[in-house]
Protein backbone atom coordinates (compact mmCIF):
# COMPACT_ATOMS: atom_id res chain seq x y z
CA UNK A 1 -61.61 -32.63 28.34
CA UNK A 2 -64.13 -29.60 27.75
CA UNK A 3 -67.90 -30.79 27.71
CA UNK A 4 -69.15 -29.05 24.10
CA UNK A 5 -72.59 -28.78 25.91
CA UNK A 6 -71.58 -26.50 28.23
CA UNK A 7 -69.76 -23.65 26.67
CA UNK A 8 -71.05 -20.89 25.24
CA UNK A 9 -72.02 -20.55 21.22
CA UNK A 10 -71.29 -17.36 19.40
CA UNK A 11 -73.54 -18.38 17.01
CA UNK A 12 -74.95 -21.26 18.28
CA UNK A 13 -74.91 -24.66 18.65
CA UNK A 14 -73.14 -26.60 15.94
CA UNK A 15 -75.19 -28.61 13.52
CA UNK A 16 -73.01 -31.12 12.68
CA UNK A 17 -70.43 -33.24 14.74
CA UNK A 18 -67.72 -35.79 14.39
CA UNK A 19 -64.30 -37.22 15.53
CA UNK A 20 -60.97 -36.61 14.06
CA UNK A 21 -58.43 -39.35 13.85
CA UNK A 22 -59.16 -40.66 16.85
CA UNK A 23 -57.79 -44.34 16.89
CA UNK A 24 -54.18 -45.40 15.65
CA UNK A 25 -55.84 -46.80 12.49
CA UNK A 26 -56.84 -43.41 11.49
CA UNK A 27 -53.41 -42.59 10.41
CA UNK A 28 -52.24 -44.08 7.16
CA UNK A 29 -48.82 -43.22 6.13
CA UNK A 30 -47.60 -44.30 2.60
CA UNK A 31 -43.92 -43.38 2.14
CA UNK A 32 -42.89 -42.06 -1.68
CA UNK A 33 -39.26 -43.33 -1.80
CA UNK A 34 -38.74 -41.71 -5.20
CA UNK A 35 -37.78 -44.54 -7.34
CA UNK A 36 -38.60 -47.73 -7.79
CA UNK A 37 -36.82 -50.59 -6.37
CA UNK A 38 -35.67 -53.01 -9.01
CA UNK A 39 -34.38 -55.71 -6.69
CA UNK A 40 -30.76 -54.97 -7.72
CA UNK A 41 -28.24 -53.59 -4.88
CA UNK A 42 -26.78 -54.17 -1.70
CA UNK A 43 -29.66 -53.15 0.52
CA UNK A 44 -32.96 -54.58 1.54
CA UNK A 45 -35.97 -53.34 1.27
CA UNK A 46 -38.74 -53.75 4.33
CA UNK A 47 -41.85 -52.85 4.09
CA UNK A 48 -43.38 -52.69 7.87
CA UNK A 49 -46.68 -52.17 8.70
CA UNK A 50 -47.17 -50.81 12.15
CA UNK A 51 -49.78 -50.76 14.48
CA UNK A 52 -49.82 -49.33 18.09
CA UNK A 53 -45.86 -49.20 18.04
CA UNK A 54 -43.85 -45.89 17.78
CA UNK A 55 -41.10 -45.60 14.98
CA UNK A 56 -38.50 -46.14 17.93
CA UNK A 57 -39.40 -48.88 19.30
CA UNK A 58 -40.31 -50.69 15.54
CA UNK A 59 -36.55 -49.34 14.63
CA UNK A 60 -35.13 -50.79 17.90
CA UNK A 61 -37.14 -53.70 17.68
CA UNK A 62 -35.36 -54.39 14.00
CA UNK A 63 -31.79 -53.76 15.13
CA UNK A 64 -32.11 -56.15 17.60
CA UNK A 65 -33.40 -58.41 15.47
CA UNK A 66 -30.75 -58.46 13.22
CA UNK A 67 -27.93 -58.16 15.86
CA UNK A 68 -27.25 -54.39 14.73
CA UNK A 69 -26.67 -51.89 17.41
């Protein structure tokens, strides 16, 4: 990782700093499915919240779970 302090400023020092999304909480993702389940239907509908875990493993996780391969 670069240390800020020691590079050079084209116009100087910043005056301001902060962190971007730094920890896995930072990222919120709200999926828009596009309708609006009604409970009716042959499918189920999950909703998973994740933290720390990959969609892979959460997906893997689930189908072996349920016995699905």
């Amino acid at each position: 990782m670069t240390e800020f302090d020691n590079l050079t400023w084209l116009h100087g020092k910043p005056q301001g700093s902060g962190l971007l999304k730094a920890n896995p909480e930072d990222f919120v993702v709200v999926e828009d499915l596009g309708f609006t389940p009604d409970g009716e239907g042959e499918h189920i509908l999950l909703r998973i919240l994740k933290n720390g875990c990959n969609t892979r493993f959460v997906a893997d996780a689930l189908a072996k779970f349920l016995k699905i391969h």
